[in-house]
C-alpha atoms as a PDB file:
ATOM      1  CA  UNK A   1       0.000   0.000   0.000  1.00  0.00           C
ATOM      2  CA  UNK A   2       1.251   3.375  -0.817  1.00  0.00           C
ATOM      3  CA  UNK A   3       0.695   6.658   1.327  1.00  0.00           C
ATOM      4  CA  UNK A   4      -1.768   8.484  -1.015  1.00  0.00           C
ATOM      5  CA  UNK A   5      -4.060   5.551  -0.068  1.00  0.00           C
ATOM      6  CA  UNK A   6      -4.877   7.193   3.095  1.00  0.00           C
ATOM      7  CA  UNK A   7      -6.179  10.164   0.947  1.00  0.00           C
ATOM      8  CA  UNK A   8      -8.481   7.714  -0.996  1.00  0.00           C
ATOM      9  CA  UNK A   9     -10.014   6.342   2.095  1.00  0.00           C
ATOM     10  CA  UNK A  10      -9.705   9.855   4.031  1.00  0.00           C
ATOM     11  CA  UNK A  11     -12.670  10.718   1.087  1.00  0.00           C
ATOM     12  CA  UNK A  12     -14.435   7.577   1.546  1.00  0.00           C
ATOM     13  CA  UNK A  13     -14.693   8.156   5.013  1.00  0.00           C
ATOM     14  CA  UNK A  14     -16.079  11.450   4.789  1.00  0.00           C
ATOM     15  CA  UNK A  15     -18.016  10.507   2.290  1.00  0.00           C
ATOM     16  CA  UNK A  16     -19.983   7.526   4.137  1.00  0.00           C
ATOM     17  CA  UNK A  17     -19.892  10.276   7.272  1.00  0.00           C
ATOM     18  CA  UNK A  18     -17.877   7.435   9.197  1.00  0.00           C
ATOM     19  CA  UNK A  19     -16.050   8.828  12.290  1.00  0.00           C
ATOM     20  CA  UNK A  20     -14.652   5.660  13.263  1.00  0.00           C
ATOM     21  CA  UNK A  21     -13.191   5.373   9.905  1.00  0.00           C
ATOM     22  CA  UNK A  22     -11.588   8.475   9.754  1.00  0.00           C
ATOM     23  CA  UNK A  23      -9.927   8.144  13.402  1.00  0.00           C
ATOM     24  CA  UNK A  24      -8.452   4.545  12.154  1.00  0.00           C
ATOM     25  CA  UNK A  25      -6.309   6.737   9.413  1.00  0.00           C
ATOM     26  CA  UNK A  26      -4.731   8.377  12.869  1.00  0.00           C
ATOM     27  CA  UNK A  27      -1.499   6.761  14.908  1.00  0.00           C
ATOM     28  CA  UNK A  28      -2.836   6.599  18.781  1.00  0.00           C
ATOM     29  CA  UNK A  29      -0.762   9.445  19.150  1.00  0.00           C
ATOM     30  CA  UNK A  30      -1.119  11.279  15.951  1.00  0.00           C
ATOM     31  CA  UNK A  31      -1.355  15.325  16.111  1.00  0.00           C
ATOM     32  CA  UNK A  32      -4.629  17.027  13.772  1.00  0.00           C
ATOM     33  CA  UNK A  33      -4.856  20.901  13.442  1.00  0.00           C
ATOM     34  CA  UNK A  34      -7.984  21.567  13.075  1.00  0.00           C
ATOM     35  CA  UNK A  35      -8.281  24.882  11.286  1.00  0.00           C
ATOM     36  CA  UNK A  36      -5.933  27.600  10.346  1.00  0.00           C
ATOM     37  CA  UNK A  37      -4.863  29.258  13.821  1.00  0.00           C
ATOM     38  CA  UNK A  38      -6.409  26.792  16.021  1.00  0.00           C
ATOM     39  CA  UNK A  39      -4.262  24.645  18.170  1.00  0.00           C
ATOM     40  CA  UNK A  40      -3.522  21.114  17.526  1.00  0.00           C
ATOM     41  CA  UNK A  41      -5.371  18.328  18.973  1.00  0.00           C
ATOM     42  CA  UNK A  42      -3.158  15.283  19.859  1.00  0.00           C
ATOM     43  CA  UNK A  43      -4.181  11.567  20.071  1.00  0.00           C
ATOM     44  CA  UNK A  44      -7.067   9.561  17.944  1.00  0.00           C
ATOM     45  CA  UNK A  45     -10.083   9.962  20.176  1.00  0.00           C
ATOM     46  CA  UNK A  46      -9.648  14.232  20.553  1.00  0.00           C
ATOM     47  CA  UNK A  47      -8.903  13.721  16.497  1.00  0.00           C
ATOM     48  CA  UNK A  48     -11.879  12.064  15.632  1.00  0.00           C
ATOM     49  CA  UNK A  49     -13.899  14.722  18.211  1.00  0.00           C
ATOM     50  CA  UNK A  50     -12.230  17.862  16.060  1.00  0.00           C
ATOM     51  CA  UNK A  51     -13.288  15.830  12.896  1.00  0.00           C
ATOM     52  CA  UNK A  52     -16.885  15.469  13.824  1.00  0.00           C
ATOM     53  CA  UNK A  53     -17.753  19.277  11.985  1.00  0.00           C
ATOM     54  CA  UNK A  54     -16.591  18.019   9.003  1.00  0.00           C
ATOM     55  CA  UNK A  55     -19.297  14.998   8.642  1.00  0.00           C
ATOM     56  CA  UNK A  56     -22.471  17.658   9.858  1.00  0.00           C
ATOM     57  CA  UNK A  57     -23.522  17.339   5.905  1.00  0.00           C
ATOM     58  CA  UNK A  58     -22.424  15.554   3.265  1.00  0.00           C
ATOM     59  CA  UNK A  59     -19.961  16.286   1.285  1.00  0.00           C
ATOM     60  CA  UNK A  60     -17.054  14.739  -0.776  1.00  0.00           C
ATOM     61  CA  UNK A  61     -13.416  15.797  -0.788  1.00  0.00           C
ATOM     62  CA  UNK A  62     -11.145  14.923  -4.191  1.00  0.00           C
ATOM     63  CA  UNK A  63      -7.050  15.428  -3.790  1.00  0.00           C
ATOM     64  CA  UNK A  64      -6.184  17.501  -6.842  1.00  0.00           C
ATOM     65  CA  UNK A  65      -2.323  17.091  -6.557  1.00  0.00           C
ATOM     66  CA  UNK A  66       0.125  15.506  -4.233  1.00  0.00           C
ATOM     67  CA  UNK A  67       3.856  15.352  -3.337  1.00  0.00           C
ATOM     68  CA  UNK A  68       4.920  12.303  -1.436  1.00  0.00           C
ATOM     69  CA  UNK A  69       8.441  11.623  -0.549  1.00  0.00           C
ATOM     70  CA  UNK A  70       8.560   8.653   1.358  1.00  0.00           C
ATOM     71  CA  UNK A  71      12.046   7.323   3.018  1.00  0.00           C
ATOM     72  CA  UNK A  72      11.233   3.488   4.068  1.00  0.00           C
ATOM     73  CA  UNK A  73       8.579   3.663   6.911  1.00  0.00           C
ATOM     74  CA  UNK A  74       7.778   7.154   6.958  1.00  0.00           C
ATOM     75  CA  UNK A  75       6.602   9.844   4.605  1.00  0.00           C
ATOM     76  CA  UNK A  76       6.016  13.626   4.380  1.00  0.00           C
ATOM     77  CA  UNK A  77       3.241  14.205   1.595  1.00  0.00           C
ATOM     78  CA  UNK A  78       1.546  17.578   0.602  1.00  0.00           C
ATOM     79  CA  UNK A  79      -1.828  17.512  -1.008  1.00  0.00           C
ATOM     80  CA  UNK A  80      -3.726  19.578  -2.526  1.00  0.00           C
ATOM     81  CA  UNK A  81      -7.687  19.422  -1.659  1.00  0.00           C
ATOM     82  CA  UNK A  82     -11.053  20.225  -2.725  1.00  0.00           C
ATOM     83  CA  UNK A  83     -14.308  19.587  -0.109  1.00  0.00           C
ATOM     84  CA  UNK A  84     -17.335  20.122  -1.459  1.00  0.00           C
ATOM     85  CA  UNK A  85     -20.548  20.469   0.746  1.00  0.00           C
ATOM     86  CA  UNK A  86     -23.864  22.094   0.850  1.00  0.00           C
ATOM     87  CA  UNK A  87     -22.344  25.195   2.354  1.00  0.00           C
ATOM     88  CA  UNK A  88     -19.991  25.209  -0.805  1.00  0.00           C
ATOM     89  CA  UNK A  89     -16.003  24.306  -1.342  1.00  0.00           C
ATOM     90  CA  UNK A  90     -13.310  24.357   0.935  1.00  0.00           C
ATOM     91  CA  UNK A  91      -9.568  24.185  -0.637  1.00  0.00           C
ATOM     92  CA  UNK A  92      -6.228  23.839   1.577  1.00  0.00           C
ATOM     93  CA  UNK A  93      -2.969  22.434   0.500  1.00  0.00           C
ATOM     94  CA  UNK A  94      -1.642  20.180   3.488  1.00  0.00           C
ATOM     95  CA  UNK A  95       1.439  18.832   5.243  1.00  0.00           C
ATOM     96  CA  UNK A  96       1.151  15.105   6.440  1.00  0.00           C
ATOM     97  CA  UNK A  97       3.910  13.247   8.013  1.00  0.00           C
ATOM     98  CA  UNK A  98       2.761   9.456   7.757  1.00  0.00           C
ATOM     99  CA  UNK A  99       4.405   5.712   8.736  1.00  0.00           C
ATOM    100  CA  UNK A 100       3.787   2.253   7.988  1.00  0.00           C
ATOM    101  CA  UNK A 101       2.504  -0.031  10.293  1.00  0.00           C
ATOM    102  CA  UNK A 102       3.699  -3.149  11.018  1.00  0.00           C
ATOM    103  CA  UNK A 103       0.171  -4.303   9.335  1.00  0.00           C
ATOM    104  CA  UNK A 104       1.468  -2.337   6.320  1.00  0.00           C
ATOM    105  CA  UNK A 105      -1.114   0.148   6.129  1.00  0.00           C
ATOM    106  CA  UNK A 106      -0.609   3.861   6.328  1.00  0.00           C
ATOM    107  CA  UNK A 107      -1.826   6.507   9.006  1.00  0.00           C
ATOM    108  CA  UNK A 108      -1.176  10.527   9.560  1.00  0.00           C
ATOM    109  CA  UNK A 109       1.269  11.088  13.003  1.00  0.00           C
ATOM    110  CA  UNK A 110       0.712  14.779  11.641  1.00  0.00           C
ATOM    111  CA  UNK A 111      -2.199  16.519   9.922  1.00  0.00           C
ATOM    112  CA  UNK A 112      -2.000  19.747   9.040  1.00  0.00           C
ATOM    113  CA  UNK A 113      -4.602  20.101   6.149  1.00  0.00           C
ATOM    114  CA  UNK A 114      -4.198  24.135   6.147  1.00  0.00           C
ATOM    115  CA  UNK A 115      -0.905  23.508   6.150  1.00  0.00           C
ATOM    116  CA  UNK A 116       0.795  25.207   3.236  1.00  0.00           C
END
């Protein structure tokens, strides 16, 4: 599995409005910032609690472009992304740290999605 998976199932998730989802793309320890000038939020279950605005409607999200540079078990990646919702689009370009699991999937230890 590659990093920019966790972007496909990041808009899955959000699409399906599944919280539980969305926090298993997390490390137990992972750091989110929620929102341009807010402060981060640090482990899974306070992640998934600052994620919760984001599934109030529906709405889809579509990574436009990405950088990944991955060295082994860890990668720094920097998307940019389009949500679309009834309330209209939201765009950010991010920076994501990520690592491998031992299970070989892929999960954020940082999420900055306003990043850039």
């Amino acid at each position: 599995m590659k990093p920019e998976v966790v972007h496909e199932r990041f808009a899955q998730y959000l699409k399906d409005r599944d919280l539980d989802g969305l926090g298993s793309l997390f490390d137990e320890d992972a750091m989110f910032v929620p929102g341009p000038g807010q402060q981060p939020v640090y482990g899974r279950e306070s992640i998934k609690e600052a994620l919760k605005p984001y599934l109030a409607s529906p709405s889809t999200m579509e990574v436009v472009a990405a950088s990944v540079h991955q060295n082994g078990d860890l990668a720094m990646v920097q998307p940019s992304w389009r949500i679309t919702s009834e309330s209209g689009t939201v765009e950010g370009k991010a920076v994501e740290v990520m690592k491998r699991t031992t299970e070989g999937d892929w999960v954020y230890i940082i999420d900055n999605p306003y990043g850039v």
